[in-house]
Protein backbone atom coordinates (compact mmCIF):
# COMPACT_ATOMS: atom_id res chain seq x y z
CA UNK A 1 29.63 -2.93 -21.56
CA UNK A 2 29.30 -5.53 -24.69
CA UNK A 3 28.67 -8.95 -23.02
CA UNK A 4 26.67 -7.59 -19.56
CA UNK A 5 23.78 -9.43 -18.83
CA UNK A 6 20.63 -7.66 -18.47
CA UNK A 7 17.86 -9.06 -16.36
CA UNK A 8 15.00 -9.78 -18.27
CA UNK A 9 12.16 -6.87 -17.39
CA UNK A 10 9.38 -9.39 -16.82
CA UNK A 11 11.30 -11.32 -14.10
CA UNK A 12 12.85 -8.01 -12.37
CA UNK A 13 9.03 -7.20 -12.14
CA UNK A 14 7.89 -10.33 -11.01
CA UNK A 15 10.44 -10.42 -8.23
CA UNK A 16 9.82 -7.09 -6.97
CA UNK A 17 5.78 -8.44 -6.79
CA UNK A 18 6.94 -11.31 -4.45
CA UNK A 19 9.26 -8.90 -2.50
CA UNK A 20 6.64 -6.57 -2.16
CA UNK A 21 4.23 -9.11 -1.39
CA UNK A 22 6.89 -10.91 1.43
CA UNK A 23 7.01 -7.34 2.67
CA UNK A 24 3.34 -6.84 3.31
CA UNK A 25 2.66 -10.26 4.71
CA UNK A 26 -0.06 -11.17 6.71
CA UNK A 27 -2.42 -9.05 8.49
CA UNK A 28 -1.77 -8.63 12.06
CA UNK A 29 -4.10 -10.77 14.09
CA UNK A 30 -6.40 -9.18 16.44
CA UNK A 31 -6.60 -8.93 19.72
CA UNK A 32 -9.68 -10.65 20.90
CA UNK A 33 -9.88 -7.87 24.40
CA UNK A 34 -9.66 -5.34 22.06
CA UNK A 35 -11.37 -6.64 19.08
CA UNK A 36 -14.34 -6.98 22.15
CA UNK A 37 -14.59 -3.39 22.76
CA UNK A 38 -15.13 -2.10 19.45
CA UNK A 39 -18.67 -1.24 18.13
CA UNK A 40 -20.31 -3.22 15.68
CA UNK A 41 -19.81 -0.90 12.94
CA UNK A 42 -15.90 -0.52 14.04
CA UNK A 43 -15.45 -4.48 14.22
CA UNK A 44 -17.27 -4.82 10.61
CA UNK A 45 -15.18 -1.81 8.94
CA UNK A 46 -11.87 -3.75 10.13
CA UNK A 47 -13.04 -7.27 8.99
CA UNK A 48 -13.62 -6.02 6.03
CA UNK A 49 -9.92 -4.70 6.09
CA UNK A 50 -9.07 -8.13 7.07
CA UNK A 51 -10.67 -9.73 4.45
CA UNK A 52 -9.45 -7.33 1.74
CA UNK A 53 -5.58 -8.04 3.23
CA UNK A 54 -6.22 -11.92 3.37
CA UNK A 55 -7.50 -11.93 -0.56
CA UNK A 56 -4.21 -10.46 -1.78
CA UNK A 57 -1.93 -12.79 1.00
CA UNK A 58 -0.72 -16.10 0.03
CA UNK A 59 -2.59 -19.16 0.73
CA UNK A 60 0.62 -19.89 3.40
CA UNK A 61 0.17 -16.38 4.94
CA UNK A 62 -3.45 -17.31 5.01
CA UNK A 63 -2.69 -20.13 7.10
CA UNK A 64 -0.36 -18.37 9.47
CA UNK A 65 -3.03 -15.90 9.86
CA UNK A 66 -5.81 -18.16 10.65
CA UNK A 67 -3.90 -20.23 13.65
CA UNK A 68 -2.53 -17.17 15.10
CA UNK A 69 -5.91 -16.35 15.68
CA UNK A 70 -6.92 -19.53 17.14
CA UNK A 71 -3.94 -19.42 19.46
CA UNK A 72 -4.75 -15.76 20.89
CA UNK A 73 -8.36 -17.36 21.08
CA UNK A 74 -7.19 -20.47 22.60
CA UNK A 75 -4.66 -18.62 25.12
CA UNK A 76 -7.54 -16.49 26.89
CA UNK A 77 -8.00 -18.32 30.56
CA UNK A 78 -11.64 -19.73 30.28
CA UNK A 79 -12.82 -16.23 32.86
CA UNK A 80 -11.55 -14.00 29.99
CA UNK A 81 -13.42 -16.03 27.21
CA UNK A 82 -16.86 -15.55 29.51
CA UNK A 83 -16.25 -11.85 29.82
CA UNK A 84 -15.53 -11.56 26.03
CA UNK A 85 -18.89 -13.98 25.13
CA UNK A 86 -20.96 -11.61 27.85
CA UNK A 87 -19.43 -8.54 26.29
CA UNK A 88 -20.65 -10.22 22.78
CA UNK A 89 -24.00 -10.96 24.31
CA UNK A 90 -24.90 -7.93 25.15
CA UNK A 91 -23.67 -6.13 22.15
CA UNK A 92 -25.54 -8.03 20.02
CA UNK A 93 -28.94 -7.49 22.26
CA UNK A 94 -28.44 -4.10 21.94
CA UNK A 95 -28.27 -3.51 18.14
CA UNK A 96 -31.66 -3.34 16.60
CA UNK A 97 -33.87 -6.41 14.95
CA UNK A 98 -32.77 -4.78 11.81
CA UNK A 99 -29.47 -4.70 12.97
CA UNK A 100 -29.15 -7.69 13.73
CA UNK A 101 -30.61 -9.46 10.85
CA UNK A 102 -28.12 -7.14 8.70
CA UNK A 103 -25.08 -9.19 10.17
CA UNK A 104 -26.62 -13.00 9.98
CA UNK A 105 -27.13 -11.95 6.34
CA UNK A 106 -23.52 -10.63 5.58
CA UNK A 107 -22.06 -13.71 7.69
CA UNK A 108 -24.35 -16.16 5.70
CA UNK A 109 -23.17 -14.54 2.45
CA UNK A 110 -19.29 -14.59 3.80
CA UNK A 111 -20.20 -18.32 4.26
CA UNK A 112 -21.71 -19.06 1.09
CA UNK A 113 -19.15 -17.59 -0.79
CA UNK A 114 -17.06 -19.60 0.53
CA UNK A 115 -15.42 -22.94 -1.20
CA UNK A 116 -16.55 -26.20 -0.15
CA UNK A 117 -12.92 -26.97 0.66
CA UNK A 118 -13.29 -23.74 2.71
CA UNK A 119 -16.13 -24.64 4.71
CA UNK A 120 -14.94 -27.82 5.55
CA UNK A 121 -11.85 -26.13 6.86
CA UNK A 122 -13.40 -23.93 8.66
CA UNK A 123 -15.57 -26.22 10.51
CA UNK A 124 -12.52 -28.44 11.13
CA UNK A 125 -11.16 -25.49 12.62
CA UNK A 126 -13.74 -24.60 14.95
CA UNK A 127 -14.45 -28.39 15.90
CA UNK A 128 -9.84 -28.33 17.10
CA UNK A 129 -10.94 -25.19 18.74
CA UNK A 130 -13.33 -26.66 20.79
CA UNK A 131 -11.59 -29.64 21.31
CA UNK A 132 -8.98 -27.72 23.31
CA UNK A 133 -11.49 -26.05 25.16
CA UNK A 134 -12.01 -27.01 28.91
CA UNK A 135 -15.21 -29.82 29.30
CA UNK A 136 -17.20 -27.40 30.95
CA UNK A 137 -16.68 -25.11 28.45
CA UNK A 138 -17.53 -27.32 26.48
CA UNK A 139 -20.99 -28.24 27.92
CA UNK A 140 -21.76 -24.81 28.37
CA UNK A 141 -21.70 -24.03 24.35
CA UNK A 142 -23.61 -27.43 23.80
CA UNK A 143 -26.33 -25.97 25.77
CA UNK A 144 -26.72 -23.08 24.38
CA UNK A 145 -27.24 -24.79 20.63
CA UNK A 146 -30.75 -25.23 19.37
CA UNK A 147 -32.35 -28.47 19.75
CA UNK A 148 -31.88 -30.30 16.29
């Protein structure tokens, strides 16, 4: 067949990358009830996965990801957010000092690896977050912050 034309090899691979990539999209969000009842070690074994599928998504899928979550957080009614921070509360109490100063260090390295374009985004994020929450809520977190 004199006069077919051929796709060039590099762009056939390139678009099967992207289609592949389309295909896999982002991770599927959480649910926070669920996400709640895992153990420690379960919830940092799948945030790892997390982070490991969010590193090869787009910065768009990123995105996507990021307010879905906010939404499923946002949508609890404020009695299932309590249960979920009590559930939290106690989970941490019960893990060991060691433990426990084991995650602060892994979330303080997850921070500072972090951009400074990322951290400001994240903090925007959790400041909207907040912002949506009820005022009682609201008062209710600021108490609970260390004196400054």
């Amino acid at each position: 067949m004199r006069g077919a034309h051929k796709p060039f090899p590099g762009l056939l691979a390139a678009a099967l990358l992207v289609m592949a990539g389309v295909a896999q999209g982002a991770p599927e969000v959480p649910d926070p009830q669920a996400w709640a009842r895992l153990t420690p070690q379960q919830q940092a074994e799948r945030r790892e996965a997390l982070q490991r599928e969010l590193a090869s998504a787009t910065p768009a899928e990123r995105k996507a990801f990021q307010a879905r979550m906010r939404e499923r957080l946002v949508e609890l009614s404020p009695a299932q957010r309590q249960a979920l921070v009590g559930q939290t509360r106690e989970r941490w109490q019960s893990l060991s000092p060691e433990e426990r100063q084991q995650m602060a260090e892994q979330r303080r390295e997850r921070i500072l690896a972090m951009t400074p374009k990322e951290r400001k985004q994240l903090l925007e994020q959790r400041r909207e977050m907040l912002s949506k929450l009820p005022p009682e809520e609201r008062a209710a977190l600021r108490e609970k912050l260390p004196a400054r």
